[in-house]
Protein backbone atom coordinates (compact mmCIF):
# COMPACT_ATOMS: atom_id res chain seq x y z
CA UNK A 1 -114.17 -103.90 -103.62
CA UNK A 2 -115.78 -106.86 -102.65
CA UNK A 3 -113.85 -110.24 -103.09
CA UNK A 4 -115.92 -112.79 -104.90
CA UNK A 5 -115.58 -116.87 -104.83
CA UNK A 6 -113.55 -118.66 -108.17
CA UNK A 7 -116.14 -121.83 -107.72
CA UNK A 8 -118.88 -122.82 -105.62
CA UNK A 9 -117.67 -124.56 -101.99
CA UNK A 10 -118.91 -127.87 -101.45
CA UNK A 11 -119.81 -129.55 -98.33
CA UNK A 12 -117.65 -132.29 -97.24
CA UNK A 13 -115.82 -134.35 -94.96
CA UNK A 14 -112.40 -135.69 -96.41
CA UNK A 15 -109.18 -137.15 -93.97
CA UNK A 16 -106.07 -136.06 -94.90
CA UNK A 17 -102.67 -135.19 -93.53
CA UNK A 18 -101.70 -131.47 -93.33
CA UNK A 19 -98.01 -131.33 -93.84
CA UNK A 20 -95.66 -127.68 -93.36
CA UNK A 21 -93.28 -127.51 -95.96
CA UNK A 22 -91.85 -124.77 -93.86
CA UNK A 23 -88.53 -126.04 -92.13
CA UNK A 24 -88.58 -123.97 -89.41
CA UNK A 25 -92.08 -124.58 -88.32
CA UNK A 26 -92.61 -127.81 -89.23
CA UNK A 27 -95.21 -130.11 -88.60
CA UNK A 28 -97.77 -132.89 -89.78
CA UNK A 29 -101.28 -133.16 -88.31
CA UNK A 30 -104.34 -135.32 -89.29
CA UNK A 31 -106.98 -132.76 -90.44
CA UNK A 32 -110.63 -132.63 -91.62
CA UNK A 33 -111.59 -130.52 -94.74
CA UNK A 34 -114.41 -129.60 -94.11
CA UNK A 35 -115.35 -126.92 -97.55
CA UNK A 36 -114.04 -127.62 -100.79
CA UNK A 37 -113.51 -125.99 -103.92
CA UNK A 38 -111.52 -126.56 -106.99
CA UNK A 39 -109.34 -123.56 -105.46
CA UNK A 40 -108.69 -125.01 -102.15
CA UNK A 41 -110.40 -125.83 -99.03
CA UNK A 42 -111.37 -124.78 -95.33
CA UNK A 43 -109.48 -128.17 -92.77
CA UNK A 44 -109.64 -128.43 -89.67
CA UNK A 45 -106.38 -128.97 -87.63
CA UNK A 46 -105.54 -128.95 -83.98
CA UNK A 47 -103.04 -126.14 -84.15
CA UNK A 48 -102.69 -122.42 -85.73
CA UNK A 49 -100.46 -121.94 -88.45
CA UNK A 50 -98.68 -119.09 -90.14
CA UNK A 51 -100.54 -117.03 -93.04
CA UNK A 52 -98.63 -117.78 -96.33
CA UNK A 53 -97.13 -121.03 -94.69
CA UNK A 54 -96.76 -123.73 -97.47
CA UNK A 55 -98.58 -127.20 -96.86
CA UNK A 56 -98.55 -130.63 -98.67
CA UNK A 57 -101.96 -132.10 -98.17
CA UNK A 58 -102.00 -136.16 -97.77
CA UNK A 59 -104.15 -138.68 -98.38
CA UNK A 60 -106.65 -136.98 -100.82
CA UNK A 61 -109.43 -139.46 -102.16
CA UNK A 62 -108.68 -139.49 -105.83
CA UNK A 63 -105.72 -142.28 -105.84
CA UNK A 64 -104.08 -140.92 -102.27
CA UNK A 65 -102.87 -138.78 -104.56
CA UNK A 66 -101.24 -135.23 -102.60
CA UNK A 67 -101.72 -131.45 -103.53
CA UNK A 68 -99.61 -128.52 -102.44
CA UNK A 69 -101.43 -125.51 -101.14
CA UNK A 70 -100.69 -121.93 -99.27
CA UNK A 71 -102.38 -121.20 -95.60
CA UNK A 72 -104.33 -117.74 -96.33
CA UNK A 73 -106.49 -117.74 -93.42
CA UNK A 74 -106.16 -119.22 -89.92
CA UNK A 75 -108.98 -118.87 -87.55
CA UNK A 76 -109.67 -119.84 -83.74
CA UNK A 77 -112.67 -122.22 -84.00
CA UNK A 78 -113.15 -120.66 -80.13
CA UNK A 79 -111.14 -120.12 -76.96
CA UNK A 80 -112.81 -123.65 -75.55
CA UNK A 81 -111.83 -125.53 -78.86
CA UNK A 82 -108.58 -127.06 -79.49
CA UNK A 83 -109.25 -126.41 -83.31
CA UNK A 84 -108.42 -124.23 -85.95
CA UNK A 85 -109.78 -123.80 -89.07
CA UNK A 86 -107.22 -122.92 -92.11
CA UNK A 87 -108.27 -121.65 -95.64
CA UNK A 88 -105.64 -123.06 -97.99
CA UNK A 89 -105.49 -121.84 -101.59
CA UNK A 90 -104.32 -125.11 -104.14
CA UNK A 91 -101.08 -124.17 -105.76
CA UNK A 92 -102.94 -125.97 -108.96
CA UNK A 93 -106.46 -126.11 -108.86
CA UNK A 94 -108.30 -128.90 -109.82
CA UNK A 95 -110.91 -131.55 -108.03
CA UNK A 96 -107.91 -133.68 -105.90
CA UNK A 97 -111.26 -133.51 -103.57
CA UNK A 98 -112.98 -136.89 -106.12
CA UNK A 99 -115.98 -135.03 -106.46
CA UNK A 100 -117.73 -136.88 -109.40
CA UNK A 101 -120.24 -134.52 -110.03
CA UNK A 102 -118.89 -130.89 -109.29
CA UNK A 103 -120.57 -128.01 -110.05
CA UNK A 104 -121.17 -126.54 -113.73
CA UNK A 105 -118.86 -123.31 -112.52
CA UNK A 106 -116.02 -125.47 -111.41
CA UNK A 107 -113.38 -124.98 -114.29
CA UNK A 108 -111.81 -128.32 -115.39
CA UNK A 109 -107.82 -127.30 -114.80
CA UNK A 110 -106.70 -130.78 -115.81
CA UNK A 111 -107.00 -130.11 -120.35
CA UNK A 112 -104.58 -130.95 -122.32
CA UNK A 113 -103.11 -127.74 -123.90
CA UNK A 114 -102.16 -124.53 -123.50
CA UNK A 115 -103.56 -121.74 -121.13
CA UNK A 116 -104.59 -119.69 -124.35
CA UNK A 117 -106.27 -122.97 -125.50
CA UNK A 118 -108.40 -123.45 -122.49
CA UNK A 119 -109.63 -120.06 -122.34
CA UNK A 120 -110.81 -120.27 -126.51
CA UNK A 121 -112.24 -123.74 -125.57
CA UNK A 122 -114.07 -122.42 -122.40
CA UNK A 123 -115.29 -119.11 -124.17
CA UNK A 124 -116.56 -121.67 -127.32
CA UNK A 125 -118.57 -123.36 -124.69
CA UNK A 126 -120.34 -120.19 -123.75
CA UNK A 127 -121.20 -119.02 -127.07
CA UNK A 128 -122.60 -121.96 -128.39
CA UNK A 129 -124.99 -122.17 -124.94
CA UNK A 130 -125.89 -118.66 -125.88
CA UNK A 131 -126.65 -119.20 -129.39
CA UNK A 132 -128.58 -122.68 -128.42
CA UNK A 133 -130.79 -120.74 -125.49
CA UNK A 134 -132.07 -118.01 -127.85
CA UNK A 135 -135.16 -119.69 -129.59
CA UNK A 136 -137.35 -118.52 -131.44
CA UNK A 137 -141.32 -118.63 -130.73
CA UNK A 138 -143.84 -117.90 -133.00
């Protein structure tokens, strides 16, 4: 079965400060994100790290504010390059990136209310934009 994307990846290049939260391997390197998502992110770092290794990320642009995230990819950016490129997966979505205008399928995680809420208010949404596209021509 094919695996598809929760939000469309944007673009960008945001500093932060990849931090293990793993005792036993622990480190803190600058990185580079380089793809972003309201899901997580592809950053660049200068070493590999663990699959399923938790990481605080540092420094993110919307009030230095920090977001904890999972490693579930690591990749060799090449056997020249001293860079590897990690897909981490937020631990709570939500635009710590400061996008201001992110895409329409980019779920706003950050509502007021209860999961049960958010789903009725998102399905709402839909409905009505159904209802309001149907016109009728004569």
């Amino acid at each position: 079965m094919a695996h598809t994307r929760r939000g469309t990846r944007i673009p960008v290049h945001i500093s932060v400060t990849v931090t293990s939260l793993d005792a036993t391997n622990w480190f803190s390197e600058s990185g580079l994100v380089v793809l972003a998502n309201q899901h997580g992110c592809a950053v660049r770092i200068p070493r590999p790290v663990l699959v399923g290794t938790s990481v605080i990320l540092e420094s993110l642009p919307v009030d230095k504010q920090t977001a904890s995230a999972k490693v579930v990819n690591s990749i060799s950016l090449g056997e020249y390059e001293r860079f590897w490129l990690l897909g981490l997966e937020l631990h709570q979505p939500g635009n710590v990136w400061g996008i201001e205008t992110p895409p329409n399928d980019w779920i706003v995680y950050d509502q007021p209310g209860t999961l049960v809420d958010r789903v009725l208010n998102i399905w709402q949404a839909i409905s009505l934009k159904k209802k309001s596209d149907k016109t009728i021509v004569h």
